[in-house]
C-alpha atoms as a PDB file:
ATOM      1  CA  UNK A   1     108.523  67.720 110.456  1.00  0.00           C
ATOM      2  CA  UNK A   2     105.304  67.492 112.470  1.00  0.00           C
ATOM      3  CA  UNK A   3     102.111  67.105 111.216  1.00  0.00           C
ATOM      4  CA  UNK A   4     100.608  65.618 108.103  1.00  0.00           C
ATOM      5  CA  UNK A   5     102.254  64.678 105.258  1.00  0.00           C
ATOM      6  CA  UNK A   6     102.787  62.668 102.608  1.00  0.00           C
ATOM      7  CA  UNK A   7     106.237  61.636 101.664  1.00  0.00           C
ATOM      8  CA  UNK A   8     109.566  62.542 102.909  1.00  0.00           C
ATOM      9  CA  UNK A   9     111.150  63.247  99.360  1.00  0.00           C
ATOM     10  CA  UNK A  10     113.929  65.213  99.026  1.00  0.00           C
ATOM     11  CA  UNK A  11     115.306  68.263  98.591  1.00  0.00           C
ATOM     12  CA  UNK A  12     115.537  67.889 102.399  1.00  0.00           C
ATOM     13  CA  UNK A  13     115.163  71.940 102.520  1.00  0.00           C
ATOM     14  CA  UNK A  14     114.213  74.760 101.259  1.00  0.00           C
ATOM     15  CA  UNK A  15     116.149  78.049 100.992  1.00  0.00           C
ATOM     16  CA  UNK A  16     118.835  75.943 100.541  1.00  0.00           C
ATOM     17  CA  UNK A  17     120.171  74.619  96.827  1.00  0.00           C
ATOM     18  CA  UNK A  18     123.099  72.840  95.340  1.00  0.00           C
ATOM     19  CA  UNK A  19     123.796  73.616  92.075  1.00  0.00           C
ATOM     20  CA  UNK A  20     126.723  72.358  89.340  1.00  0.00           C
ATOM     21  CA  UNK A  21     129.814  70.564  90.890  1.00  0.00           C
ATOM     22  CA  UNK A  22     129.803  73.033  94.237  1.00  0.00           C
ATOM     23  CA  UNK A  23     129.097  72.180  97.795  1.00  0.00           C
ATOM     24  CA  UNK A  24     126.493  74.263  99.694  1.00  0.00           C
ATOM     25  CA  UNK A  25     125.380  74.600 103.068  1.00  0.00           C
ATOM     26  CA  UNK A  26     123.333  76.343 105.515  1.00  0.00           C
ATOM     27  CA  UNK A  27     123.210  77.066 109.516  1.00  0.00           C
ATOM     28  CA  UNK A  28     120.193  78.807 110.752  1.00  0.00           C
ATOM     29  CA  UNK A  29     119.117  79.520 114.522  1.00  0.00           C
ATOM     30  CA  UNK A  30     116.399  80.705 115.798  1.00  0.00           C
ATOM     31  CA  UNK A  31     115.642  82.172 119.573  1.00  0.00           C
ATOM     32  CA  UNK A  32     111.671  82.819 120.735  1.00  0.00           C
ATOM     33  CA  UNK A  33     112.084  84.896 124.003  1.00  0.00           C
ATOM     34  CA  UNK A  34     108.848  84.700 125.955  1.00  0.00           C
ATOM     35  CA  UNK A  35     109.947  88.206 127.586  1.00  0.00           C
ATOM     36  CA  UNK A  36     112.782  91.191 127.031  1.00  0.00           C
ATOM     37  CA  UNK A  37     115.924  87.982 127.563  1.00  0.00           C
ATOM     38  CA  UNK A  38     117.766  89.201 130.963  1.00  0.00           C
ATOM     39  CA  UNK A  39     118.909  85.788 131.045  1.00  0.00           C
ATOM     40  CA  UNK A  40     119.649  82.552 129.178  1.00  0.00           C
ATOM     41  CA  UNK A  41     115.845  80.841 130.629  1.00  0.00           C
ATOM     42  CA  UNK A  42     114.481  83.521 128.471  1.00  0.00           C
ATOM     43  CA  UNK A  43     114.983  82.127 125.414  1.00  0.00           C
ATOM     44  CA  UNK A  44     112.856  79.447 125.357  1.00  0.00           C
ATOM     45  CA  UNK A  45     112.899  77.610 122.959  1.00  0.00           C
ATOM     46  CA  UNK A  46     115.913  77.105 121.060  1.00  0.00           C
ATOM     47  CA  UNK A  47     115.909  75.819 117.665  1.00  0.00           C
ATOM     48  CA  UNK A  48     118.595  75.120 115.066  1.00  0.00           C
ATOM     49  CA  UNK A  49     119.000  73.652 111.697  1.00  0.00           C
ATOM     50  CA  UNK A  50     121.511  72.826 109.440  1.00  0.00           C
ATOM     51  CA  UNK A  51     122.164  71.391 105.723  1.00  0.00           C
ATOM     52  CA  UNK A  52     124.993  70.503 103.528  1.00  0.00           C
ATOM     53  CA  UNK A  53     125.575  68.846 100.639  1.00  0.00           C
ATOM     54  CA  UNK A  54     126.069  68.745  96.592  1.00  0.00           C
ATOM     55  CA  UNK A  55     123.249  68.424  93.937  1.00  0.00           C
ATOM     56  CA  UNK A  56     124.015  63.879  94.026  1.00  0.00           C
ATOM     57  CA  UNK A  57     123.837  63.954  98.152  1.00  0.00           C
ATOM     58  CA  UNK A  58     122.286  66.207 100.522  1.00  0.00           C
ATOM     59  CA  UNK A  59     121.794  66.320 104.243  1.00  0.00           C
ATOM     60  CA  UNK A  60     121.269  67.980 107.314  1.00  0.00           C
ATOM     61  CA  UNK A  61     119.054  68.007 110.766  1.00  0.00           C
ATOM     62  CA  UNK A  62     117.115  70.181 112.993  1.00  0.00           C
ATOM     63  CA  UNK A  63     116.182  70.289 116.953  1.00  0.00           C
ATOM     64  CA  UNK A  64     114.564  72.222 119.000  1.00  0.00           C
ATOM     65  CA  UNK A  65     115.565  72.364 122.967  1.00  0.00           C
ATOM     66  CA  UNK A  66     114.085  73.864 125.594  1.00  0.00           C
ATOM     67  CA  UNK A  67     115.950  76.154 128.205  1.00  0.00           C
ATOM     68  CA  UNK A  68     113.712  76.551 130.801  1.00  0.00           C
ATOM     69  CA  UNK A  69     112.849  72.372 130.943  1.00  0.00           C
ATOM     70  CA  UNK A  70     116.461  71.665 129.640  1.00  0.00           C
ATOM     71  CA  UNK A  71     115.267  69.213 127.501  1.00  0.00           C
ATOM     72  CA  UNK A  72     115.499  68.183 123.814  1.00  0.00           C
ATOM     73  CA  UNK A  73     111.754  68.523 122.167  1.00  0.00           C
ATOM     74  CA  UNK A  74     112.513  66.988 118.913  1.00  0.00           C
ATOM     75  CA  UNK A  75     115.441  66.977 116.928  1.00  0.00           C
ATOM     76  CA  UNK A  76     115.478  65.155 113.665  1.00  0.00           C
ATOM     77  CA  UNK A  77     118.153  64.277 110.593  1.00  0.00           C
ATOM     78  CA  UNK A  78     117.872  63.708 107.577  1.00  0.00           C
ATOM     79  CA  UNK A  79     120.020  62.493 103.913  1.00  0.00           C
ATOM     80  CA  UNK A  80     119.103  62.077  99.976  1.00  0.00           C
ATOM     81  CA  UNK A  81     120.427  60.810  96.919  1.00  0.00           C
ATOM     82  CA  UNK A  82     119.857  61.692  93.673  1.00  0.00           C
ATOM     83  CA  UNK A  83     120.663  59.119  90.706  1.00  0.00           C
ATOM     84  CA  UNK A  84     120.016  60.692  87.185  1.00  0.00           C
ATOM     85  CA  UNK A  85     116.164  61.294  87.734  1.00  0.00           C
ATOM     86  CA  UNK A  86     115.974  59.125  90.935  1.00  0.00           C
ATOM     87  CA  UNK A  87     115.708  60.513  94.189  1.00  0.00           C
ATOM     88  CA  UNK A  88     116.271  58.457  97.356  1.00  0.00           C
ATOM     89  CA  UNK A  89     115.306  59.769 100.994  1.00  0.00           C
ATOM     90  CA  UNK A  90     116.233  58.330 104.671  1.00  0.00           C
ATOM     91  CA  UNK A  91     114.751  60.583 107.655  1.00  0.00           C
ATOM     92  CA  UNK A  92     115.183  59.979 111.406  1.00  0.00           C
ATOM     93  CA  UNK A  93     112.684  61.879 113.125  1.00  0.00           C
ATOM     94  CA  UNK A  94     110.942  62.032 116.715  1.00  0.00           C
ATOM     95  CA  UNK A  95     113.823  61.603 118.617  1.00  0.00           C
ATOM     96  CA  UNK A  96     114.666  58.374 116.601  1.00  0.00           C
ATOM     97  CA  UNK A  97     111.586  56.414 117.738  1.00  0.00           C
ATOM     98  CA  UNK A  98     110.406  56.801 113.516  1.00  0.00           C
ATOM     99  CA  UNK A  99     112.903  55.934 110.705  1.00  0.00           C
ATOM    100  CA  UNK A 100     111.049  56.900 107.023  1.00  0.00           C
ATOM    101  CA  UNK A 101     112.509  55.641 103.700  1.00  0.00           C
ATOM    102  CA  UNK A 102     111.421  56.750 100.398  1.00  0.00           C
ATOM    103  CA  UNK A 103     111.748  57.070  96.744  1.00  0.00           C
ATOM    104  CA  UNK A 104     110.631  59.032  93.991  1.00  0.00           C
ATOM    105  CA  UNK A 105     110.593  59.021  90.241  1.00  0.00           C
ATOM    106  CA  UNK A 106     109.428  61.433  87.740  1.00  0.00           C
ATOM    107  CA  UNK A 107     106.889  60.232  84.865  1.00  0.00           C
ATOM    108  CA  UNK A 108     106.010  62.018  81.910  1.00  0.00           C
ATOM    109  CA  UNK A 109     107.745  63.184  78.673  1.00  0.00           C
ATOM    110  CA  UNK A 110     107.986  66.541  80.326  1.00  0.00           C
ATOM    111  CA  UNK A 111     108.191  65.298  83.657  1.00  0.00           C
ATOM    112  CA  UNK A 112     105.086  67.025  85.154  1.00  0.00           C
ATOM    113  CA  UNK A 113     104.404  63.935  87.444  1.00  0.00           C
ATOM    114  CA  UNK A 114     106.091  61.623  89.861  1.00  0.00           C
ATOM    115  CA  UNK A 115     105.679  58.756  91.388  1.00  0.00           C
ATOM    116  CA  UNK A 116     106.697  57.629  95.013  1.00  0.00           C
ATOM    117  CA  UNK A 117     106.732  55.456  97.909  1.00  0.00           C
ATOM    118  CA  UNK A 118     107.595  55.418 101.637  1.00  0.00           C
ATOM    119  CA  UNK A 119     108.254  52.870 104.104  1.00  0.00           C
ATOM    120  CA  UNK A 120     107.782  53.788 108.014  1.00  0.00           C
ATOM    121  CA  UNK A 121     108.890  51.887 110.870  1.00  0.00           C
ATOM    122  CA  UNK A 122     107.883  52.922 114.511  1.00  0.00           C
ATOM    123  CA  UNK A 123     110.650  51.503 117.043  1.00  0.00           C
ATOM    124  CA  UNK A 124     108.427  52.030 119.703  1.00  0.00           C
ATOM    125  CA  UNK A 125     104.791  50.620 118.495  1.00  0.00           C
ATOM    126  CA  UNK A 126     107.253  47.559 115.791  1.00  0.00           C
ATOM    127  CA  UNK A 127     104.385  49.483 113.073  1.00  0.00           C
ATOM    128  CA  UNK A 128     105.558  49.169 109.872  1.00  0.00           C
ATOM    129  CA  UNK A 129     103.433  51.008 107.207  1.00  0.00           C
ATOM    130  CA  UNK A 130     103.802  51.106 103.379  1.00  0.00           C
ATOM    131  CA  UNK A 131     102.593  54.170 101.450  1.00  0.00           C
ATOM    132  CA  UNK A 132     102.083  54.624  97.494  1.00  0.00           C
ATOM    133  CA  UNK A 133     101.673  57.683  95.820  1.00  0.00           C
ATOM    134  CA  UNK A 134     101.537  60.226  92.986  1.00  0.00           C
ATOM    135  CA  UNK A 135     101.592  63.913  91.935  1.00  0.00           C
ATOM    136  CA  UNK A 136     101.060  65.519  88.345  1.00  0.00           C
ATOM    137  CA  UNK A 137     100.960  68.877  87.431  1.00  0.00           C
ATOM    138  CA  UNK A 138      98.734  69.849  84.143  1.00  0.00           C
ATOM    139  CA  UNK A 139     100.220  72.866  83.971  1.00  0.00           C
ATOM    140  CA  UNK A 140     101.722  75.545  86.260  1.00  0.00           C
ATOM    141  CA  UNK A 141      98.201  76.769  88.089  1.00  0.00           C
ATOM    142  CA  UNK A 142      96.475  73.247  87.892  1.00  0.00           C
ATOM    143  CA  UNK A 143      97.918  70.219  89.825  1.00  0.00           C
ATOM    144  CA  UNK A 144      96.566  66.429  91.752  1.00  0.00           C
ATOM    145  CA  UNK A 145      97.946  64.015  94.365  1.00  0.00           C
ATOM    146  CA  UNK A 146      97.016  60.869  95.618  1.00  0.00           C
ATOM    147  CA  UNK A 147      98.381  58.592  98.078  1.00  0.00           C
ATOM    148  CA  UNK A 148      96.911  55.233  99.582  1.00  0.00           C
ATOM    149  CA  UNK A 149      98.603  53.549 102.475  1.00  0.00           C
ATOM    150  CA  UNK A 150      98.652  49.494 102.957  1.00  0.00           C
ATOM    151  CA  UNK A 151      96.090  49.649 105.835  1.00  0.00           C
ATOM    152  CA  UNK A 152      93.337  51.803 103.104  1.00  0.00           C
ATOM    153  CA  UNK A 153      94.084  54.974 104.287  1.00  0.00           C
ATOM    154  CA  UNK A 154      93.681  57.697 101.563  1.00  0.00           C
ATOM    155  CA  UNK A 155      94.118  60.942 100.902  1.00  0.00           C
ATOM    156  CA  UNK A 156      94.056  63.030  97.537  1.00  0.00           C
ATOM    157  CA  UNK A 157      94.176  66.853  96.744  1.00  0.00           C
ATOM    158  CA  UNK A 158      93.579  69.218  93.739  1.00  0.00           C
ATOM    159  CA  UNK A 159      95.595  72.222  93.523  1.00  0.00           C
ATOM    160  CA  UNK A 160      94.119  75.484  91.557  1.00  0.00           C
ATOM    161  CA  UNK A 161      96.790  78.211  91.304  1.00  0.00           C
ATOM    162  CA  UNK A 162      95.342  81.785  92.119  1.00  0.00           C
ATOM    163  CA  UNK A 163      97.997  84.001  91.844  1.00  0.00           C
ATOM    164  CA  UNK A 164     102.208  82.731  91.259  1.00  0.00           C
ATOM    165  CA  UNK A 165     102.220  82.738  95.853  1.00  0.00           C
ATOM    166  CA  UNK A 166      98.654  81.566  95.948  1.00  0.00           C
ATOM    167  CA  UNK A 167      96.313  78.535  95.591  1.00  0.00           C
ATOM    168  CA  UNK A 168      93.004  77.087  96.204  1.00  0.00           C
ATOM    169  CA  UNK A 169      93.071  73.631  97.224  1.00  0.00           C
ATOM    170  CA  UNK A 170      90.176  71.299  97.351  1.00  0.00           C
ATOM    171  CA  UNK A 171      91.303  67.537  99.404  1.00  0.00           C
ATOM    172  CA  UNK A 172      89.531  64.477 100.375  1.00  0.00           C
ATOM    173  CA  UNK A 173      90.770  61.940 103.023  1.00  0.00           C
ATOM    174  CA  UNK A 174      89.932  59.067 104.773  1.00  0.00           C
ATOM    175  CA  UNK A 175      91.492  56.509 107.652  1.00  0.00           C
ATOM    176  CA  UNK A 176      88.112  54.147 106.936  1.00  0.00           C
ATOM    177  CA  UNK A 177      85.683  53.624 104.493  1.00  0.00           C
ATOM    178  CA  UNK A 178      83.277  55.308 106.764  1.00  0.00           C
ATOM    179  CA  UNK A 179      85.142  58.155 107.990  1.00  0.00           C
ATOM    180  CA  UNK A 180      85.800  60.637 105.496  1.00  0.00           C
ATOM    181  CA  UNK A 181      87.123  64.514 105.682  1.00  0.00           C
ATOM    182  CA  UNK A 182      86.919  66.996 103.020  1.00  0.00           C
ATOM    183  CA  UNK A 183      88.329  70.335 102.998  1.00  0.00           C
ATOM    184  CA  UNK A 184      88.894  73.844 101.414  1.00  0.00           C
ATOM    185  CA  UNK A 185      91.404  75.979 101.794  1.00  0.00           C
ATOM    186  CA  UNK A 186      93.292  78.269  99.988  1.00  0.00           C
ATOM    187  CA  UNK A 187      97.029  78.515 100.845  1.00  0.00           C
ATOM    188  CA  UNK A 188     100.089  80.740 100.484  1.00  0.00           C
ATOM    189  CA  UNK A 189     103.413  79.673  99.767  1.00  0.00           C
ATOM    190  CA  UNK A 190     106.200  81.200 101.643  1.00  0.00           C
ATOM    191  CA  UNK A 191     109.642  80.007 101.196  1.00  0.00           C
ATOM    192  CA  UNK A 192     111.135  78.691 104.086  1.00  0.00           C
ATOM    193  CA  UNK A 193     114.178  76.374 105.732  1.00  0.00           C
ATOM    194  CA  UNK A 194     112.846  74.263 107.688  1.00  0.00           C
ATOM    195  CA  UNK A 195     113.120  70.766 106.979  1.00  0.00           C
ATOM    196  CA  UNK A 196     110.168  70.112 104.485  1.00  0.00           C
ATOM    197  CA  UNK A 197     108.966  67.171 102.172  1.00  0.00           C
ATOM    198  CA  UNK A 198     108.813  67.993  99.040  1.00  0.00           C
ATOM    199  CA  UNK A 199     106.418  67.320  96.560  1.00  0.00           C
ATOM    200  CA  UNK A 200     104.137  65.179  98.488  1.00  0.00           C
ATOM    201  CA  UNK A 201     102.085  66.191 101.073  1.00  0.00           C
ATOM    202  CA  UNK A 202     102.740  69.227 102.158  1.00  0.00           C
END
């Protein structure tokens, strides 16, 4: 949940997937010892996730807490809801100091595209931001997405598949109309379940 991103749309994970009528769910934990653990302090930190849900509502959380400080670094939760071909999002994240709301709809006769938006309110700073957005997918190796916040902020990517795990990705983005960053990369998708945001910027 840290870093960049775009949206917060749903699936809230992956690695983990509803499918049909059934309920699913998943518990993972995960210990980084900092030595050979002769004791509890040596697992440092601690982090845990968890989903649950059926394809029309999903949710779960995650946290991380340290041992050796005894203290919680992060821990955040998360729910969706999915109405035909509408997907609706709620995440509670940095210790509950940012609530995120979004939506997403899917455009196209084939549905290669979707558009999105996001509210986010900071308890702490009273910031409330409003984001637009979109993603479309030519085809499987060639996709774009844009997004534009309501103070001007941008940000926009094209996506050149490689291989079917790799890509080459050419993005633009910029807090001011002087201040602009452009960047290449190319990246290599792993599956993974932490909590993740799905399809916008990842």
């Amino acid at each position: 949940m840290h870093g960049e991103r775009m949206f917060s749309v749903f699936p809230l994970y992956e690695g983990s997937h509803a499918s049909g009528n059934t309920t699913t769910g998943k518990l993972d934990v995960l210990a980084f010892p900092s030595n050979v653990p002769r004791n509890l302090q040596a697992i440092n930190p601690l982090h845990v996730s968890a989903t649950f849900g059926t394809p029309e509502l999903f949710y779960g959380g995650e946290a991380s807490y340290s041992v050796r400080n005894k203290q919680w670094d992060y821990y955040n939760l998360g729910l969706s809801k999915t109405m035909g071909s509408f997907i609706a999002s709620l995440i509670v994240e940095e210790k509950g100091d940012v609530v995120r709301g979004s939506c997403c709809h899917p455009i196209g006769q084939k549905k290669s595209g979707a558009m999105a938006g996001e509210v986010t309110r900071n308890m702490a700073t009273k910031e409330t931001i409003l984001t637009m957005g979109f993603e479309y997918a030519f085809n499987p190796h060639i996709g774009i997405k844009a997004k534009m916040d309501q103070n001007g902020a941008f940000g926009a990517s094209l996506k050149l598949g490689i291989t079917p795990d790799a890509a080459f990705i050419f993005s633009v983005a910029s807090q001011s109309h002087d201040s602009w960053k452009i960047r290449f990369a190319v990246s290599h998708e792993q599956r993974a379940s932490r909590m993740v945001s799905p399809p916008f910027f990842t």
